[in-house]
C-alpha atoms as a PDB file:
ATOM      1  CA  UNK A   1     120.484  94.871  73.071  1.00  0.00           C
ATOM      2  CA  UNK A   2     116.639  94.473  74.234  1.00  0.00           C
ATOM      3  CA  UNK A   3     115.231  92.218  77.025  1.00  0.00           C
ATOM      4  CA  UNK A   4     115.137  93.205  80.832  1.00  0.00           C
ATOM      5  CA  UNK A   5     118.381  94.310  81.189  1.00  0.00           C
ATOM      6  CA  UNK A   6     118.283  97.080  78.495  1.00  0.00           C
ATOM      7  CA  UNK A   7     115.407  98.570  79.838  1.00  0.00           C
ATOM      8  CA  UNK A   8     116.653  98.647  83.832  1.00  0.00           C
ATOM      9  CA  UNK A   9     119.266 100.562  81.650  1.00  0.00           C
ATOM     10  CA  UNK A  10     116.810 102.827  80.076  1.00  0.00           C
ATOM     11  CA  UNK A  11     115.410 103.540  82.874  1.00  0.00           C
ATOM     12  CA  UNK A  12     118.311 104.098  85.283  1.00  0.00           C
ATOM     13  CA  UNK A  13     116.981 107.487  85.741  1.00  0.00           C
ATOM     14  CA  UNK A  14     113.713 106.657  87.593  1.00  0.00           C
ATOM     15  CA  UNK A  15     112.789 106.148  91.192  1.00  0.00           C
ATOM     16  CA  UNK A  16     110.019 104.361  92.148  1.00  0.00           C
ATOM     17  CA  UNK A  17     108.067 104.821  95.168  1.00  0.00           C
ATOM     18  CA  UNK A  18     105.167 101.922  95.666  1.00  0.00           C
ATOM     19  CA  UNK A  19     103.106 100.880  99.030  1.00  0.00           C
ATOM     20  CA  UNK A  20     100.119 100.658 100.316  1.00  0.00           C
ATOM     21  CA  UNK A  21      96.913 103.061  99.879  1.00  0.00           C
ATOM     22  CA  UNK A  22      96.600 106.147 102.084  1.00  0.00           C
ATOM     23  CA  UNK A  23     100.725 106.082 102.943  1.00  0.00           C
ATOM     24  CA  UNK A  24     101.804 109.176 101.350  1.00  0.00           C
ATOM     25  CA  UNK A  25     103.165 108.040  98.102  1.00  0.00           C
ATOM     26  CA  UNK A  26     101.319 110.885  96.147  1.00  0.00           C
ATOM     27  CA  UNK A  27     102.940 113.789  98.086  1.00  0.00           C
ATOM     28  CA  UNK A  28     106.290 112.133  98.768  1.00  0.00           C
ATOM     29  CA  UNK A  29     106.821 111.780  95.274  1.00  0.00           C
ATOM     30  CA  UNK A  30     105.257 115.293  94.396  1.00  0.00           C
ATOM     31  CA  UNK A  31     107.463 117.052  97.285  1.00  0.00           C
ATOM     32  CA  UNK A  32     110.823 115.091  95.716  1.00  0.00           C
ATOM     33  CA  UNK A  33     109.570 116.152  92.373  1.00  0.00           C
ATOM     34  CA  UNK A  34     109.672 119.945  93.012  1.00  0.00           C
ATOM     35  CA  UNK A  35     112.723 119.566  95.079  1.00  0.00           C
ATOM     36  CA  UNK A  36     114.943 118.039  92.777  1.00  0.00           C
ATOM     37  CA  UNK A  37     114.172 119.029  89.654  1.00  0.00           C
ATOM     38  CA  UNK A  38     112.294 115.507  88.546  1.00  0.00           C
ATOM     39  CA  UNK A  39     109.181 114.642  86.212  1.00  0.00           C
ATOM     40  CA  UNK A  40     106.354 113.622  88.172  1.00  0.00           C
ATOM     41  CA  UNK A  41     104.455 110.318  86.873  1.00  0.00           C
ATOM     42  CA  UNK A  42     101.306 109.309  89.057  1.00  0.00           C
ATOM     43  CA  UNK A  43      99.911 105.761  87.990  1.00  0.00           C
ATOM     44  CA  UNK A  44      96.791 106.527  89.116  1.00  0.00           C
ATOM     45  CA  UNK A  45      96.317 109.905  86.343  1.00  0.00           C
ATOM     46  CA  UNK A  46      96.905 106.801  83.649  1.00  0.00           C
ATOM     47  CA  UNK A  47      94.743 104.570  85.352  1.00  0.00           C
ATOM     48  CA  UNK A  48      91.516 105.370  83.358  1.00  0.00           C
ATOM     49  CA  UNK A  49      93.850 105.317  79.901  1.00  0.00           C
ATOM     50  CA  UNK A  50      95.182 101.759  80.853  1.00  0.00           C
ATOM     51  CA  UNK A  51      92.176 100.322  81.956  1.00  0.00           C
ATOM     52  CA  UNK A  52      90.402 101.103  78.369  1.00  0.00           C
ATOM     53  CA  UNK A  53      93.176  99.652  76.690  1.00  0.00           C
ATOM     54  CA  UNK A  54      93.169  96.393  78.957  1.00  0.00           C
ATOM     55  CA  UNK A  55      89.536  96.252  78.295  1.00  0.00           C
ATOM     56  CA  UNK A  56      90.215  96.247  74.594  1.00  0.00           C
ATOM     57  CA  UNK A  57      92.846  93.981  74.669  1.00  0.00           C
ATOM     58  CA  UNK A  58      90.344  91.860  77.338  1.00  0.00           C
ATOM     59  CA  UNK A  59      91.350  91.548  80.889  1.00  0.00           C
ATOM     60  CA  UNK A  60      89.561  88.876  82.482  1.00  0.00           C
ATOM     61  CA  UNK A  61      89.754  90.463  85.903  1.00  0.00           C
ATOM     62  CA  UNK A  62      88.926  93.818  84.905  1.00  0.00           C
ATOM     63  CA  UNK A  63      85.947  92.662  82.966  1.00  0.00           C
ATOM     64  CA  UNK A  64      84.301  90.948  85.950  1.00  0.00           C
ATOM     65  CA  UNK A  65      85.275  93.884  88.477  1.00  0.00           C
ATOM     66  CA  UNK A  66      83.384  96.267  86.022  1.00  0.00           C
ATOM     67  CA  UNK A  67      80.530  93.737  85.524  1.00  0.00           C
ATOM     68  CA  UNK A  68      80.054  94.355  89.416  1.00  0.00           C
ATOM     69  CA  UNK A  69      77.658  96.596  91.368  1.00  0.00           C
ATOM     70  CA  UNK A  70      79.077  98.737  94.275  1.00  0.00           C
ATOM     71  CA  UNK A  71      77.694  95.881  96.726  1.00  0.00           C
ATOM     72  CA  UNK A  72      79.044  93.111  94.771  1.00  0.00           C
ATOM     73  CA  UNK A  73      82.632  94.977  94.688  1.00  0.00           C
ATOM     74  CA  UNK A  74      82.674  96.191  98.512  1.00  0.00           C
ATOM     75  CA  UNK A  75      80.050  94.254 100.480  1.00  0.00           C
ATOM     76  CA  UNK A  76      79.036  90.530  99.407  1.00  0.00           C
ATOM     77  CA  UNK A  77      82.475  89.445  99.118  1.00  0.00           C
ATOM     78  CA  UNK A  78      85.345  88.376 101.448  1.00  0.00           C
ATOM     79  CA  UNK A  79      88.333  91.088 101.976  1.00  0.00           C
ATOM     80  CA  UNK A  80      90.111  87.541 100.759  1.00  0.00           C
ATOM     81  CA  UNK A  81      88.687  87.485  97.369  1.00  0.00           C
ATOM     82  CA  UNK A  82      88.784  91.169  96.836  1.00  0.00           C
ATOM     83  CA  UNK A  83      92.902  91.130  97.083  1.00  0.00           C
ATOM     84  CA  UNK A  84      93.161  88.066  95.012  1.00  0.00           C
ATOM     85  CA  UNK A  85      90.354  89.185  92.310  1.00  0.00           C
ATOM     86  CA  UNK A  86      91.465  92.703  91.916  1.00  0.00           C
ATOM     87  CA  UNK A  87      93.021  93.475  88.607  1.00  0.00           C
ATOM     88  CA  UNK A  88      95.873  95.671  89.624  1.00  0.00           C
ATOM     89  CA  UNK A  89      96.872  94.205  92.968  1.00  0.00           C
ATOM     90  CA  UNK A  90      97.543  90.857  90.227  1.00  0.00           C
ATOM     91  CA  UNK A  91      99.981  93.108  88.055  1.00  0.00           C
ATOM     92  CA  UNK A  92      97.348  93.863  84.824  1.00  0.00           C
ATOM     93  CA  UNK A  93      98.436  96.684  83.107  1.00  0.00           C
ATOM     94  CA  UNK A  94     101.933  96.826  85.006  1.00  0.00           C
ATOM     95  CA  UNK A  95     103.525  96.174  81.184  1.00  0.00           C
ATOM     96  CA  UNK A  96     101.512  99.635  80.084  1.00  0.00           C
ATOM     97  CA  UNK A  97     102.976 101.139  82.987  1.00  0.00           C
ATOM     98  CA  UNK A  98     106.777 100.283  82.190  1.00  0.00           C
ATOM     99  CA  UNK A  99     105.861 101.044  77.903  1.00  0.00           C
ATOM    100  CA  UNK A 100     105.009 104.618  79.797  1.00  0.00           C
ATOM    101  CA  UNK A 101     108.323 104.976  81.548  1.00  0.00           C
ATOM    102  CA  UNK A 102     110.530 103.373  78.421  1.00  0.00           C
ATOM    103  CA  UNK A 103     108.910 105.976  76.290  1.00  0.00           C
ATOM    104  CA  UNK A 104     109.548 109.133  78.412  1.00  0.00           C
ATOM    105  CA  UNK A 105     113.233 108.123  78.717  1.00  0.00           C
ATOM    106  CA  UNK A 106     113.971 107.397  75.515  1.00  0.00           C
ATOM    107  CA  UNK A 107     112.347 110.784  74.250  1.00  0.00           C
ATOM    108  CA  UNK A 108     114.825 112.205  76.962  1.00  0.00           C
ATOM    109  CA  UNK A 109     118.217 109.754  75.523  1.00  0.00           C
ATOM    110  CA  UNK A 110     116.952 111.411  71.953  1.00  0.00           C
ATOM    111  CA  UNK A 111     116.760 114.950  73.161  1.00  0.00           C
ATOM    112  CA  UNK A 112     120.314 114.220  74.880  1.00  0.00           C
ATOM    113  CA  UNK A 113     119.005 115.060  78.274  1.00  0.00           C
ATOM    114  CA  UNK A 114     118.693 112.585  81.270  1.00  0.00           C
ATOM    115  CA  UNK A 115     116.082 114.002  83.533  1.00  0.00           C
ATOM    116  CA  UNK A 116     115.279 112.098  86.361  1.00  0.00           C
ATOM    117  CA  UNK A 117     111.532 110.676  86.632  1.00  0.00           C
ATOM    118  CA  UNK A 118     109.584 109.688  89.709  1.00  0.00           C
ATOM    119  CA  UNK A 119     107.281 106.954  89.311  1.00  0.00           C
ATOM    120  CA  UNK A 120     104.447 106.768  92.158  1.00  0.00           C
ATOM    121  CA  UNK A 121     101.606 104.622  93.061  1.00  0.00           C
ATOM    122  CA  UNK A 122     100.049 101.155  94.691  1.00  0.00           C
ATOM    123  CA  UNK A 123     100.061  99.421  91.331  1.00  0.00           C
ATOM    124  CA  UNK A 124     104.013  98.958  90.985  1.00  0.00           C
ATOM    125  CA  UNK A 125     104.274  95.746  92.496  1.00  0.00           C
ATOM    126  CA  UNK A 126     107.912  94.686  94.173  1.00  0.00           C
ATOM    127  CA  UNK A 127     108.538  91.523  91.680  1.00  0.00           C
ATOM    128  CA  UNK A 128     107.327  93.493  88.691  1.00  0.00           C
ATOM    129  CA  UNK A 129     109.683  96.648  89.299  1.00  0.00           C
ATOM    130  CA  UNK A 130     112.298  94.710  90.558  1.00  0.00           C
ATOM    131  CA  UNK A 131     113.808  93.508  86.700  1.00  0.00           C
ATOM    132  CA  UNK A 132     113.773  96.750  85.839  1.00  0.00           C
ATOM    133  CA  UNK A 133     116.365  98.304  88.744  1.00  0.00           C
ATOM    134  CA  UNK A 134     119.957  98.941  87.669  1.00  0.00           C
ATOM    135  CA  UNK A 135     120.097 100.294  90.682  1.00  0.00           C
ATOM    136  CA  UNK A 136     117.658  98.374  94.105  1.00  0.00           C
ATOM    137  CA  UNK A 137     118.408 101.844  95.948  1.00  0.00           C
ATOM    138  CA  UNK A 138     116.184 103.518  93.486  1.00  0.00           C
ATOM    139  CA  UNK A 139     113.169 101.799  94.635  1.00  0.00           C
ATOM    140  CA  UNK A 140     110.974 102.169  98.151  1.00  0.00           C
ATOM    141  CA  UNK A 141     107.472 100.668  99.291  1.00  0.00           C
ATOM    142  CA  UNK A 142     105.531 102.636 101.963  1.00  0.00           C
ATOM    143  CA  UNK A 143     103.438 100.646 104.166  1.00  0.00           C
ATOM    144  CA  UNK A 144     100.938 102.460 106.513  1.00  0.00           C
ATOM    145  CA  UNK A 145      99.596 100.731 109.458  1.00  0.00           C
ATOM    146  CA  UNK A 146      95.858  99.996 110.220  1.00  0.00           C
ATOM    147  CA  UNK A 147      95.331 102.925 111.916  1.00  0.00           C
ATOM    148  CA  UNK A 148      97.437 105.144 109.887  1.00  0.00           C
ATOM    149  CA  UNK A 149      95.632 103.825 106.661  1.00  0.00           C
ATOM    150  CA  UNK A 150      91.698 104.004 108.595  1.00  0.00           C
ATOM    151  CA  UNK A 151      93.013 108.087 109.991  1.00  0.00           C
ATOM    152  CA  UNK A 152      94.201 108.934 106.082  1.00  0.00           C
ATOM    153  CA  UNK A 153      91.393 107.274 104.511  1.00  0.00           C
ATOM    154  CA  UNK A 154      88.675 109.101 106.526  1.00  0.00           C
ATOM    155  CA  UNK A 155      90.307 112.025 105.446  1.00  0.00           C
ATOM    156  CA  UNK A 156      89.490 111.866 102.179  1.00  0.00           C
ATOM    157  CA  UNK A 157      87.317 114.437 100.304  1.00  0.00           C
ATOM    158  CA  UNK A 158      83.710 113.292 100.324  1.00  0.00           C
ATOM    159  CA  UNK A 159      83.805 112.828  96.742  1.00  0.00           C
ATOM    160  CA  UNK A 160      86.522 109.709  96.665  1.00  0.00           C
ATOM    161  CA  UNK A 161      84.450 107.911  99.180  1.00  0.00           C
ATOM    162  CA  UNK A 162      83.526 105.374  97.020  1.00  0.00           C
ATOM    163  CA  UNK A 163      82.598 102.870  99.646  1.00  0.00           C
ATOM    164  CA  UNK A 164      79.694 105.341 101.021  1.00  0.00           C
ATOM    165  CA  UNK A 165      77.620 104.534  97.599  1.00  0.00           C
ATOM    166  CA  UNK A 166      77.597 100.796  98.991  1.00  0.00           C
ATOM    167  CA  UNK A 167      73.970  99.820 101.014  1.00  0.00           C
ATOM    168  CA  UNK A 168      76.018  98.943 104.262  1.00  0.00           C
ATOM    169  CA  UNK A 169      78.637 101.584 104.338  1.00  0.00           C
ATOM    170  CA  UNK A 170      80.212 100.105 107.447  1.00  0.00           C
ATOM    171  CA  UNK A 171      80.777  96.837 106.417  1.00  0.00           C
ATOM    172  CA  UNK A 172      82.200  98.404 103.078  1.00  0.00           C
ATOM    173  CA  UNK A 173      84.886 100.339 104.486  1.00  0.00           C
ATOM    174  CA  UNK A 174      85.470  97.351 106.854  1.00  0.00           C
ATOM    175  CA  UNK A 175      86.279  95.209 104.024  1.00  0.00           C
ATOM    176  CA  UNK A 176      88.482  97.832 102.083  1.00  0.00           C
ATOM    177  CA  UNK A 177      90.315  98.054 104.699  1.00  0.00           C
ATOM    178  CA  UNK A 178      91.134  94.877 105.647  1.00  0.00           C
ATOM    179  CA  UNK A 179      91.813  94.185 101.944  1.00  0.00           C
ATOM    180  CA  UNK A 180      94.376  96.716 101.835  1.00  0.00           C
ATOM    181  CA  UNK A 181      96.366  95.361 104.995  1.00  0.00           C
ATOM    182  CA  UNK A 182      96.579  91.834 103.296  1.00  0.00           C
ATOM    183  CA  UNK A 183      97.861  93.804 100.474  1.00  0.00           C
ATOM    184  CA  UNK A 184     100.572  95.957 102.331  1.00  0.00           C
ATOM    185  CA  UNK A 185     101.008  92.714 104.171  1.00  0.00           C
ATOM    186  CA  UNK A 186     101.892  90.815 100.997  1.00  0.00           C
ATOM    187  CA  UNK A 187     104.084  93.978  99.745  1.00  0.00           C
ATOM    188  CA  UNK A 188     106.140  93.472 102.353  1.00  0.00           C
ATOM    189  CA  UNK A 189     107.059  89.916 102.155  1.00  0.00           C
ATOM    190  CA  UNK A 190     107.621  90.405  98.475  1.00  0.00           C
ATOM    191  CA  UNK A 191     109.968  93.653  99.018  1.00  0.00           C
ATOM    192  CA  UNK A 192     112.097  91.957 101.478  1.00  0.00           C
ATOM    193  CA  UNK A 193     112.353  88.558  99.960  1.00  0.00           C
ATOM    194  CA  UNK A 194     113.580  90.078  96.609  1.00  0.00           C
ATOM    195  CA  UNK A 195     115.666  92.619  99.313  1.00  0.00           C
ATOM    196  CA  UNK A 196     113.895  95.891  98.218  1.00  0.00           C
ATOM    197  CA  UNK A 197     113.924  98.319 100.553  1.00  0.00           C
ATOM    198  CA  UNK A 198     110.344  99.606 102.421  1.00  0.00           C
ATOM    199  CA  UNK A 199     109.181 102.160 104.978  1.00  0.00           C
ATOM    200  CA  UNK A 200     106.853 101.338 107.664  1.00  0.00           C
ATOM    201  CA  UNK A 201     104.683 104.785 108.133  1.00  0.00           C
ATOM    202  CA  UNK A 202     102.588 105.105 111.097  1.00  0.00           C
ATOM    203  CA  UNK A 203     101.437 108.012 112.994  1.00  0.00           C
ATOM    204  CA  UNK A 204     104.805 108.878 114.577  1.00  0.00           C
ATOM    205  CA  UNK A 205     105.910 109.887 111.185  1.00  0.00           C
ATOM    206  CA  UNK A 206     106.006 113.145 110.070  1.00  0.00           C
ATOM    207  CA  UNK A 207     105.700 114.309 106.378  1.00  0.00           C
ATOM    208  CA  UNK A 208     108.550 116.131 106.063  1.00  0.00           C
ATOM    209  CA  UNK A 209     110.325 113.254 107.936  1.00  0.00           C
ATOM    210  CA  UNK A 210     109.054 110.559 105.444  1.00  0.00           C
ATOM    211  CA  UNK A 211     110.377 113.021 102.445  1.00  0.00           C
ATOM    212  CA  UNK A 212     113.852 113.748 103.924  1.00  0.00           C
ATOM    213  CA  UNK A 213     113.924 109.660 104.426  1.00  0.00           C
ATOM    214  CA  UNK A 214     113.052 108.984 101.149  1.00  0.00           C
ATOM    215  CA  UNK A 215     115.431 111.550  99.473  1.00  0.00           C
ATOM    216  CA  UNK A 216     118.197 109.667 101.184  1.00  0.00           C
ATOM    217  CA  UNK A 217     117.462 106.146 100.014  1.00  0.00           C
ATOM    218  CA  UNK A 218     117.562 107.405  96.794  1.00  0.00           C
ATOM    219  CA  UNK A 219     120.668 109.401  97.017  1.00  0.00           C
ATOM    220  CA  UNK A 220     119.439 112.825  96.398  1.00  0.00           C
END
């Protein structure tokens, strides 16, 4: 049997935690990792592999975001047109994403083992996930506030402040950041109208709260 079905079967064995940026995915799925004995796969250490191969295989979208300076990315355009240009927030590369997954489990079927994997990061998108659930519990989408996302993103090291190599740094992180509400925004209206389950995470939630919460969905 092949199609959708056989590979929510394949990959029975994976959680998936999505959301927005700066809502804790990374370390959530890192802490549950340790804890329970799971492989750890980060979509954003793939990120640089995928994108070469969707530039090969010739992604519109990621062809014109590349063609762009810093200011043309950050500053000149609407927050608008940065969510609905952006290559991943449209679901490019989301198919290398699953061939990653379907690959790690079958080498696991073959080996007779079934260890668990956790799947983390902004670009797994609630209708592309959701045909390949057996299980809906096995899926979560964490969705920062505004201020929660402006406190974590400030945080940052130095170095992954991209938006400070922009001529009007301001206005940059103004834009990023209203780009990335729309996009939490539309993450939740997608998880709940396909009835996914998702975490609102604001400043009254701890980290060891949001992993204990997490580890429960799932059932571990």
């Amino acid at each position: 049997m092949t199609g959708p079905a056989a590979d929510a079967e394949l990959l029975r064995d994976v959680y998936w935690i999505g959301g927005g940026s700066g809502a804790g995915k990374s370390t959530v799925a890192r802490r549950l990792a340790e804890q329970h004995g799971l492989r750890l796969y980060a979509t954003d250490d793939v990120m640089a592999d995928h994108g070469r191969l969707m530039t090969s295989a010739g992604s519109r979208l990621l062809a014109e975001f590349a063609a762009m300076d810093m200011d043309e990315r950050w500053v000149s355009r609407s927050p608008q047109a940065m969510l609905e240009t952006f290559h991943w927030f449209r679901g490019e590369g989301f198919g290398l994403i699953a061939e990653d997954l379907l690959g790690l489990m079958g080498q696991a079927s073959g080996a007779g083992a079934r260890p668990g994997v956790i799947a983390e990061g902004f670009r797994l998108l609630p209708r592309l996930v959701r045909p390949l659930l057996a299980d809906p519990r096995h899926a979560v989408w964490l969705l920062p506030t505004p201020g929660f996302r402006r406190a974590a993103f400030e945080r940052r090291d130095p170095a992954l402040q991209f938006w400070r190599r922009t001529s009007d740094q301001d206005r940059a992180l103004r834009n990023l950041l209203e780009r990335d509400r729309m996009f939490t925004v539309r993450l939740r209206e997608d998880a709940g109208r396909l009835g996914l389950p998702f975490i609102e995470v604001d400043a009254t939630v701890t980290e060891d709260g949001l992993v204990r919460r997490v580890a429960e969905m799932f059932g571990l």
